[in-house]
Protein backbone atom coordinates (compact mmCIF):
# COMPACT_ATOMS: atom_id res chain seq x y z
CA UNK A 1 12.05 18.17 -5.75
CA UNK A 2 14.04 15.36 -4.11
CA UNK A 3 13.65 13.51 -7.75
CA UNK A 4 14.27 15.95 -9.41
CA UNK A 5 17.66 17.00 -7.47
CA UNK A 6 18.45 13.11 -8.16
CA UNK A 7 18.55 13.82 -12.04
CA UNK A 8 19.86 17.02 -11.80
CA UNK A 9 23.12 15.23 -10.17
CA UNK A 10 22.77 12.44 -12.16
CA UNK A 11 23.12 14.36 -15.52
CA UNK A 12 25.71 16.88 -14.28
CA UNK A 13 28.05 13.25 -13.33
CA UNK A 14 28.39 12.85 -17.15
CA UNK A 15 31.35 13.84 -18.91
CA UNK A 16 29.80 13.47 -22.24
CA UNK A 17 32.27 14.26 -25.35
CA UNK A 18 30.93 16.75 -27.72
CA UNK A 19 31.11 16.73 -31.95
CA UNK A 20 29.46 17.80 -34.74
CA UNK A 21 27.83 14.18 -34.93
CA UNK A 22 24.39 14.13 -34.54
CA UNK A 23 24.25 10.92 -32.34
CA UNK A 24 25.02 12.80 -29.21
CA UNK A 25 21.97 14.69 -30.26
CA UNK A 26 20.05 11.67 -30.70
CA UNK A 27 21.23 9.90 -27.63
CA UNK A 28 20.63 12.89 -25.55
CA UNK A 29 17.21 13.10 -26.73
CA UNK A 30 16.62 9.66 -25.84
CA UNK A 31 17.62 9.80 -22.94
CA UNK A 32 15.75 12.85 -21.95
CA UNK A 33 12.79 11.11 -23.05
CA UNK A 34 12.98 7.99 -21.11
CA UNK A 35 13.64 10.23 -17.94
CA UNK A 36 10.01 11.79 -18.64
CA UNK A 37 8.53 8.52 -19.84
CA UNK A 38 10.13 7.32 -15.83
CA UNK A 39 8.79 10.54 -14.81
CA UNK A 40 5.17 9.81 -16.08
CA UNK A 41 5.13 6.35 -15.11
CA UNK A 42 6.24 6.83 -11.51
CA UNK A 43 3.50 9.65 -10.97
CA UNK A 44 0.75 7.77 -12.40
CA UNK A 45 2.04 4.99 -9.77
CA UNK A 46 2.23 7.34 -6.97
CA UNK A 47 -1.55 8.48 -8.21
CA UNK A 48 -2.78 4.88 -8.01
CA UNK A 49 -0.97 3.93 -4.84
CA UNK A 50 -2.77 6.95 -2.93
CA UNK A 51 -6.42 5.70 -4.56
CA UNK A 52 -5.86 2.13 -3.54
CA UNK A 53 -4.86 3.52 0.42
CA UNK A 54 -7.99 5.54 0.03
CA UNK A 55 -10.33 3.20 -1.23
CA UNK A 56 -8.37 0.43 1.90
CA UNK A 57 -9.33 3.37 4.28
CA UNK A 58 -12.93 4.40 3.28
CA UNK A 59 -13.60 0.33 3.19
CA UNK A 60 -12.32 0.21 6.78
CA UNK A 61 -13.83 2.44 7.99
CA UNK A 62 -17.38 1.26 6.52
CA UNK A 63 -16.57 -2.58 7.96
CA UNK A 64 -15.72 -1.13 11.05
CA UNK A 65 -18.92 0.63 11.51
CA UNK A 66 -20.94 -2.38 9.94
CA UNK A 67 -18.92 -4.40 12.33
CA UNK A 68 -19.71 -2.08 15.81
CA UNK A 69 -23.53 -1.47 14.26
CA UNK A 70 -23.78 -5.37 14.89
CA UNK A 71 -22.17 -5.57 18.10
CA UNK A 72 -24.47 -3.02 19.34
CA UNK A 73 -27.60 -3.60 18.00
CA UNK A 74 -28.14 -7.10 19.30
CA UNK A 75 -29.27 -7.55 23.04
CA UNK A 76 -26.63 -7.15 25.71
CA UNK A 77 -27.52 -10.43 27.25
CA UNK A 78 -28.40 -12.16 24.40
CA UNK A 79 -25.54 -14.17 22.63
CA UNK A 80 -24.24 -14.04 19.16
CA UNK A 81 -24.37 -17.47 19.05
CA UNK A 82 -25.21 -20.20 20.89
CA UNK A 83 -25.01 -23.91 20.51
CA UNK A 84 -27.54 -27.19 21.19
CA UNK A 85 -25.03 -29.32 23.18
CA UNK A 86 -24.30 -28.69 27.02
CA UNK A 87 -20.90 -28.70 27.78
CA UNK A 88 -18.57 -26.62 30.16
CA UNK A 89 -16.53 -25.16 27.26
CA UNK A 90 -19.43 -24.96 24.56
CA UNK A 91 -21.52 -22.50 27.32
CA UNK A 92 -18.12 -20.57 28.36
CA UNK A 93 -17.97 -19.82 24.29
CA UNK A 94 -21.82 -18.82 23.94
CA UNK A 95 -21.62 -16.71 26.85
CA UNK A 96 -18.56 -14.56 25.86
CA UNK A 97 -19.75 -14.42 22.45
CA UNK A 98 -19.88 -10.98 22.32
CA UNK A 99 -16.23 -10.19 23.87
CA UNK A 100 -14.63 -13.33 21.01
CA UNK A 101 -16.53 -11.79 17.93
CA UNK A 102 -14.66 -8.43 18.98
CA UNK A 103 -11.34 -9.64 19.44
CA UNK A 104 -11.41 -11.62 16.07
CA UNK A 105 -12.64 -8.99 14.05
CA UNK A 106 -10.10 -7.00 16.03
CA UNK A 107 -7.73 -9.35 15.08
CA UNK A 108 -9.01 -9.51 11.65
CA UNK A 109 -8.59 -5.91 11.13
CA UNK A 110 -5.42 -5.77 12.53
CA UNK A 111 -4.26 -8.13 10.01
CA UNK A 112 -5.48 -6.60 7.35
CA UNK A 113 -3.43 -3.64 8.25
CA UNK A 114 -0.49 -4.81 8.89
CA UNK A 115 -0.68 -6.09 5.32
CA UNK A 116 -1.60 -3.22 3.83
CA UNK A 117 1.81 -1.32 5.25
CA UNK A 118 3.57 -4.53 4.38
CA UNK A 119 3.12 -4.14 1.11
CA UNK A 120 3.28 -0.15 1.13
CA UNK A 121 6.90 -1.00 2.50
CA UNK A 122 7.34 -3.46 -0.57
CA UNK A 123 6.64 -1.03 -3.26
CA UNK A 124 8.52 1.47 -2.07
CA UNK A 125 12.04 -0.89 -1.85
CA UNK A 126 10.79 -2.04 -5.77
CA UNK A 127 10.18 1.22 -6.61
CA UNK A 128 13.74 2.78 -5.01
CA UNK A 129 15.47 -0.86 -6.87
CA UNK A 130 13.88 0.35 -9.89
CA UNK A 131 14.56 4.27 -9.69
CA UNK A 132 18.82 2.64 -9.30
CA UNK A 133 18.80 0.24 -11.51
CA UNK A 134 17.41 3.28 -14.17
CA UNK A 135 20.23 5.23 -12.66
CA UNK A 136 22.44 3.09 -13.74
CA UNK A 137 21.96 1.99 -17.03
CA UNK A 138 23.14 5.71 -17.94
């Protein structure tokens, strides 16, 4: 509706002058027509924008579940990892295996969100730059 207000106002700011020429007809026409071809094109957008966030969502939620099925299913005092060398920091890091796995794939998914809104925000200003510079050109 918002959109669609947005046209509404941007049609009823022109003072066009009206003959009995035909090229107001045309230019009208073509103008209405690149307003649906806008209107089809940002839809379609809109359509693949909301697959992509589902697709991002069902995959994080699978890799989170992958991710806590590991964590869980190996021995509580057994670590992830451990390595053939004796040294004080070496046997801190095998020990708290468990606890560093989480917080980097924590940190992993946090990243990978952060992203993801990043470029939400992104497309949005291109499409709004887009949707003015359109405006515009009339």
């Amino acid at each position: 509706m918002k959109k669609d207000k947005a046209l509404e106002d941007l049609f009823l700011a022109q003072k066009p002058q009206f003959d009995d020429s035909d090229a107001f007809m045309a230019s009208l026409t073509k103008r209405l027509d690149a307003v649906e071809y806008l209107k089809q094109y940002q839809e379609a957008t809109i359509r693949r924008y909301k697959m992509a966030m589902v697709a991002t969502f069902v995959i994080g939620i699978i890799s989170g579940a992958v991710g806590i099925a590991f964590l869980l299913a190996t021995p509580a005092n057994v670590p992830l990892f451990t390595f053939q060398m004796h040294s004080v920091i070496l046997q801190w890091l095998s020990e708290n295996s468990r606890i560093i796995v989480a917080i980097v794939l924590s940190l992993l998914m946090s990243f990978g969100l952060i992203s993801i809104i990043a470029n939400i925000q992104d497309i949005v200003r291109m499409r709004k730059k887009e949707y003015m510079l359109y405006a515009t050109s009339f």
